[in-house]
C-alpha atoms as a PDB file:
ATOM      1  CA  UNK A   1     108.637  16.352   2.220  1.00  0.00           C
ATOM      2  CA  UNK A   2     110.125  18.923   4.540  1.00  0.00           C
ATOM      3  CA  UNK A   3     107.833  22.340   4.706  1.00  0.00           C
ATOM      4  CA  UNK A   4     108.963  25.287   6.391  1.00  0.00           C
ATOM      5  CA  UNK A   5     106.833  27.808   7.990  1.00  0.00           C
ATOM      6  CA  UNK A   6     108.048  30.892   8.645  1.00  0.00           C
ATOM      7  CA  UNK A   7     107.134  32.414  12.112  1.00  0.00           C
ATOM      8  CA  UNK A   8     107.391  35.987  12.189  1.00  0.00           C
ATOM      9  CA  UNK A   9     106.177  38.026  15.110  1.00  0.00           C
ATOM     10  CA  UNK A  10     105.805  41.922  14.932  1.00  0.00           C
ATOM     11  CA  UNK A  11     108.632  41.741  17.363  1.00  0.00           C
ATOM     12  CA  UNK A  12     111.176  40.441  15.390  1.00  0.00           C
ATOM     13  CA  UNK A  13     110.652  43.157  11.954  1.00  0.00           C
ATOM     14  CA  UNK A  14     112.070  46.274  12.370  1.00  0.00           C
ATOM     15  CA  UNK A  15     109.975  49.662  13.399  1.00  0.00           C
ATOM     16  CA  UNK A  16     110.009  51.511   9.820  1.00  0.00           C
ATOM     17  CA  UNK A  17     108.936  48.091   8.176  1.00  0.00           C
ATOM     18  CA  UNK A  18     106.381  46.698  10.319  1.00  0.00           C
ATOM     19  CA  UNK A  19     103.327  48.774   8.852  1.00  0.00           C
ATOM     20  CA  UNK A  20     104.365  47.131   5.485  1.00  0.00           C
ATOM     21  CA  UNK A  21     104.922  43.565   7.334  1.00  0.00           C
ATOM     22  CA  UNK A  22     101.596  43.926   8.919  1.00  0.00           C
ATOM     23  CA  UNK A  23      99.968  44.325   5.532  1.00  0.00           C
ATOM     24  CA  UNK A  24      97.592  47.249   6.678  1.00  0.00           C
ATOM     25  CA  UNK A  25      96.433  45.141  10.192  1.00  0.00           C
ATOM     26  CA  UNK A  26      97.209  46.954  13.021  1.00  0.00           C
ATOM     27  CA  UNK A  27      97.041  46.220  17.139  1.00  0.00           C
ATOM     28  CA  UNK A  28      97.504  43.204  19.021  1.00  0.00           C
ATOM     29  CA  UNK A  29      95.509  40.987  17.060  1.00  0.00           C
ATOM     30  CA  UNK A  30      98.677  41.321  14.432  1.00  0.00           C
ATOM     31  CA  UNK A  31     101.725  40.606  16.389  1.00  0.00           C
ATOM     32  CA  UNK A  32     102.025  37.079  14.619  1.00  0.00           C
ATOM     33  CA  UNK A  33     102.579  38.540  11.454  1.00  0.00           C
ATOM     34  CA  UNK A  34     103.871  34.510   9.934  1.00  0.00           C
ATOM     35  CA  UNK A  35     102.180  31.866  12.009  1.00  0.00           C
ATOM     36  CA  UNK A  36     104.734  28.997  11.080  1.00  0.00           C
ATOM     37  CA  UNK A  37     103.281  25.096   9.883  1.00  0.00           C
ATOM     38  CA  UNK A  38     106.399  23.560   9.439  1.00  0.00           C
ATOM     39  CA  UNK A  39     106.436  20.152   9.596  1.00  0.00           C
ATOM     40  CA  UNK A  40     107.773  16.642   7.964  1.00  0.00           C
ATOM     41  CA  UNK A  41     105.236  15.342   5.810  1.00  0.00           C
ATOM     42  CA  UNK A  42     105.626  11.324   4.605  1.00  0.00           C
ATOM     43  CA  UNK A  43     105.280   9.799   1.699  1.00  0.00           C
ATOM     44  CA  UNK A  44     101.534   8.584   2.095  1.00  0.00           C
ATOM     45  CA  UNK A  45     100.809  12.625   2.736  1.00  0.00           C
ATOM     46  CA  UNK A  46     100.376  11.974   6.452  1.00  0.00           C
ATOM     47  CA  UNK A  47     102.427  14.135   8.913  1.00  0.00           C
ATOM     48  CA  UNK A  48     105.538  12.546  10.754  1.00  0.00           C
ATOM     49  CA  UNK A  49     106.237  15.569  12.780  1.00  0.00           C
ATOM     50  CA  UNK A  50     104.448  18.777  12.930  1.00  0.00           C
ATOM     51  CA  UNK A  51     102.733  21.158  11.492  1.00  0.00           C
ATOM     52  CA  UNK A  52     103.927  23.308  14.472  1.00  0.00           C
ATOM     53  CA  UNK A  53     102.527  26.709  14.409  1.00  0.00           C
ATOM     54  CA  UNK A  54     102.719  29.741  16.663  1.00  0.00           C
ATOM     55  CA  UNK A  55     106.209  28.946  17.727  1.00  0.00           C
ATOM     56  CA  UNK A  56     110.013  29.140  16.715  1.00  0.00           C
ATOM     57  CA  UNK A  57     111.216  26.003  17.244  1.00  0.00           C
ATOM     58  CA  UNK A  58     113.041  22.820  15.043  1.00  0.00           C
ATOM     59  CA  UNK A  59     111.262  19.917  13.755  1.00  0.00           C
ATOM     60  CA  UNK A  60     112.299  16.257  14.403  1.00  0.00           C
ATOM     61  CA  UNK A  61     110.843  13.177  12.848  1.00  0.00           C
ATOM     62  CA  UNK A  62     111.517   9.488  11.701  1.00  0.00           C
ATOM     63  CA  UNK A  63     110.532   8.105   8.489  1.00  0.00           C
ATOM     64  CA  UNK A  64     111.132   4.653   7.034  1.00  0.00           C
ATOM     65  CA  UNK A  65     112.564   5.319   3.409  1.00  0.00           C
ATOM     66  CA  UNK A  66     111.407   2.288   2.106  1.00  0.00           C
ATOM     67  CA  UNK A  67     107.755   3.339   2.383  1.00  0.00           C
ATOM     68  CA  UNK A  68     108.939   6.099  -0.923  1.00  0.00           C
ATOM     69  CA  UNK A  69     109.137   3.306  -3.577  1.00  0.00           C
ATOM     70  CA  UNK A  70     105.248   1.619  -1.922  1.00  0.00           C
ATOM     71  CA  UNK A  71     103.979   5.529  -3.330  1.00  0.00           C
ATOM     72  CA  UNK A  72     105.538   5.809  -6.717  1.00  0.00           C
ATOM     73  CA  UNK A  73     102.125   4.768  -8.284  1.00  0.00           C
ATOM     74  CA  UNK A  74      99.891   7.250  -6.936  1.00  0.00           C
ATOM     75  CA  UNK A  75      98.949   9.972  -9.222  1.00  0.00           C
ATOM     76  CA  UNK A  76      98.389  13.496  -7.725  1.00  0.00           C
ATOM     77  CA  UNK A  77      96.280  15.205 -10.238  1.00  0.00           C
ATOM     78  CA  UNK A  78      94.894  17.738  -7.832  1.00  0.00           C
ATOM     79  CA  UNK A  79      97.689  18.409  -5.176  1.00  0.00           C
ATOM     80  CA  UNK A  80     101.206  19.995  -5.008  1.00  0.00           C
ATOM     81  CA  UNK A  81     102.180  17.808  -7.192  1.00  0.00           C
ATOM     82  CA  UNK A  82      99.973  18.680  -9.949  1.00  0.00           C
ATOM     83  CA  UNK A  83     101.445  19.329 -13.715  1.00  0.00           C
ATOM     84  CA  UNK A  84      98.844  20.864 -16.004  1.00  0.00           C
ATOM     85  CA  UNK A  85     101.772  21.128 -18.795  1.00  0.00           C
ATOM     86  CA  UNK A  86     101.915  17.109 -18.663  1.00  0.00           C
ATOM     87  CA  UNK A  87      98.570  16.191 -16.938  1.00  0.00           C
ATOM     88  CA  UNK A  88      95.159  17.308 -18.776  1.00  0.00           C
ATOM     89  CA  UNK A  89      91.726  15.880 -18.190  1.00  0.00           C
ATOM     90  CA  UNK A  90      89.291  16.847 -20.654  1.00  0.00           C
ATOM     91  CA  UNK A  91      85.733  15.133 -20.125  1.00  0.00           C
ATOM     92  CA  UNK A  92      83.259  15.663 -23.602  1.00  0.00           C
ATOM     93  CA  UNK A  93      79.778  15.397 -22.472  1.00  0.00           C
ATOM     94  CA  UNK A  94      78.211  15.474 -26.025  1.00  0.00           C
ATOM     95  CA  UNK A  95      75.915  12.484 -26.176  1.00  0.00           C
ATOM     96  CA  UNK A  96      77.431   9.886 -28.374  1.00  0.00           C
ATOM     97  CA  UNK A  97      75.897   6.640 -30.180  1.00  0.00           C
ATOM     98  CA  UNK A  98      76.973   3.155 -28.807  1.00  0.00           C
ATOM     99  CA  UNK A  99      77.652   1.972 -31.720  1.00  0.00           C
ATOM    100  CA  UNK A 100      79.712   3.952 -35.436  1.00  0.00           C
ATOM    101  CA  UNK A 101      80.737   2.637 -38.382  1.00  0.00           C
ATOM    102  CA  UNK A 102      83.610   3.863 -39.334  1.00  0.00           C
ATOM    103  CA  UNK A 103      85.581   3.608 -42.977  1.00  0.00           C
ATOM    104  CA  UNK A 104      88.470   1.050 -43.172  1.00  0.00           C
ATOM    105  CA  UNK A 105      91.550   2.387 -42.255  1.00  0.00           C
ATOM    106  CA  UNK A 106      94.511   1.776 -44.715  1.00  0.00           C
ATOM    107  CA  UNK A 107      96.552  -0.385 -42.051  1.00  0.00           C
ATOM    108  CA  UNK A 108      93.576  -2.667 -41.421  1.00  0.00           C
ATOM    109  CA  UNK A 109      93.624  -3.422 -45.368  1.00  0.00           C
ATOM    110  CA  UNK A 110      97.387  -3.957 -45.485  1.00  0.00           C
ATOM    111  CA  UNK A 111      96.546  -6.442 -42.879  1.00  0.00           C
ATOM    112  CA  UNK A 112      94.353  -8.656 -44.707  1.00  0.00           C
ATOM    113  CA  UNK A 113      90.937  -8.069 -42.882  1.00  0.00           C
ATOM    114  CA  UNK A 114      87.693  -7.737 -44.803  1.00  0.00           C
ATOM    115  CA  UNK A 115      85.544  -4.502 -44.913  1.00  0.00           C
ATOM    116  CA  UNK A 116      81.883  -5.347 -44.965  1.00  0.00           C
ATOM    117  CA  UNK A 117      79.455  -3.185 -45.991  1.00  0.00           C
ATOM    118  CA  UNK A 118      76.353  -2.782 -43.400  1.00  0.00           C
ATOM    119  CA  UNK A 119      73.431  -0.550 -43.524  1.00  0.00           C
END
């Protein structure tokens, strides 16, 4: 993954929008408006290059593309990755009985098996 931090300074927005840019800050403490982070991220979630921060500059890195396939089974359920519309966890803590009988089901008839009756 390539992530791109913007670096803005207070330098580089013009005079009638910096009090909007600043978001209400004012002084010194405010002239890095964007502070940057990009970086190269690999496909373990480690970083290859970066995050650089704090500076305009261009990020270089190596990666070895046949590390992608090794990560195709990890699941991110909290991260970036993270689908609520196709992953949901649902955990029911209502105490439950190890064992229920249940009433035979119509395919387990058609199938020849043998209800018993148990009290």
């Amino acid at each position: 993954m390539i992530c791109a931090g913007s670096y803005l300074t207070a330098h580089m927005v013009p005079e009638e929008l910096l009090e909007a840019a600043r978001g209400g800050q004012i002084g010194d403490d405010a002239s890095v408006l964007l502070p940057g982070g990009s970086g190269i991220i690999g496909p373990d979630g480690s970083w290859v290059a970066g995050p650089v921060g704090d500076e305009e500059t261009i990020v270089y890195g190596d990666m070895d593309l046949d590390r992608i396939p090794q990560e195709f089974g990890t699941l991110d359920t909290a991260g970036h990755h993270n689908r609520p519309d196709v992953f949901h966890l649902t955990v029911d803590t209502r105490p439950r009985p190890q064992v229920a009988w249940l009433e035979e089901a119509p395919a387990v008839a058609a199938a020849g098996f043998q209800h018993t009756e148990r009290e």
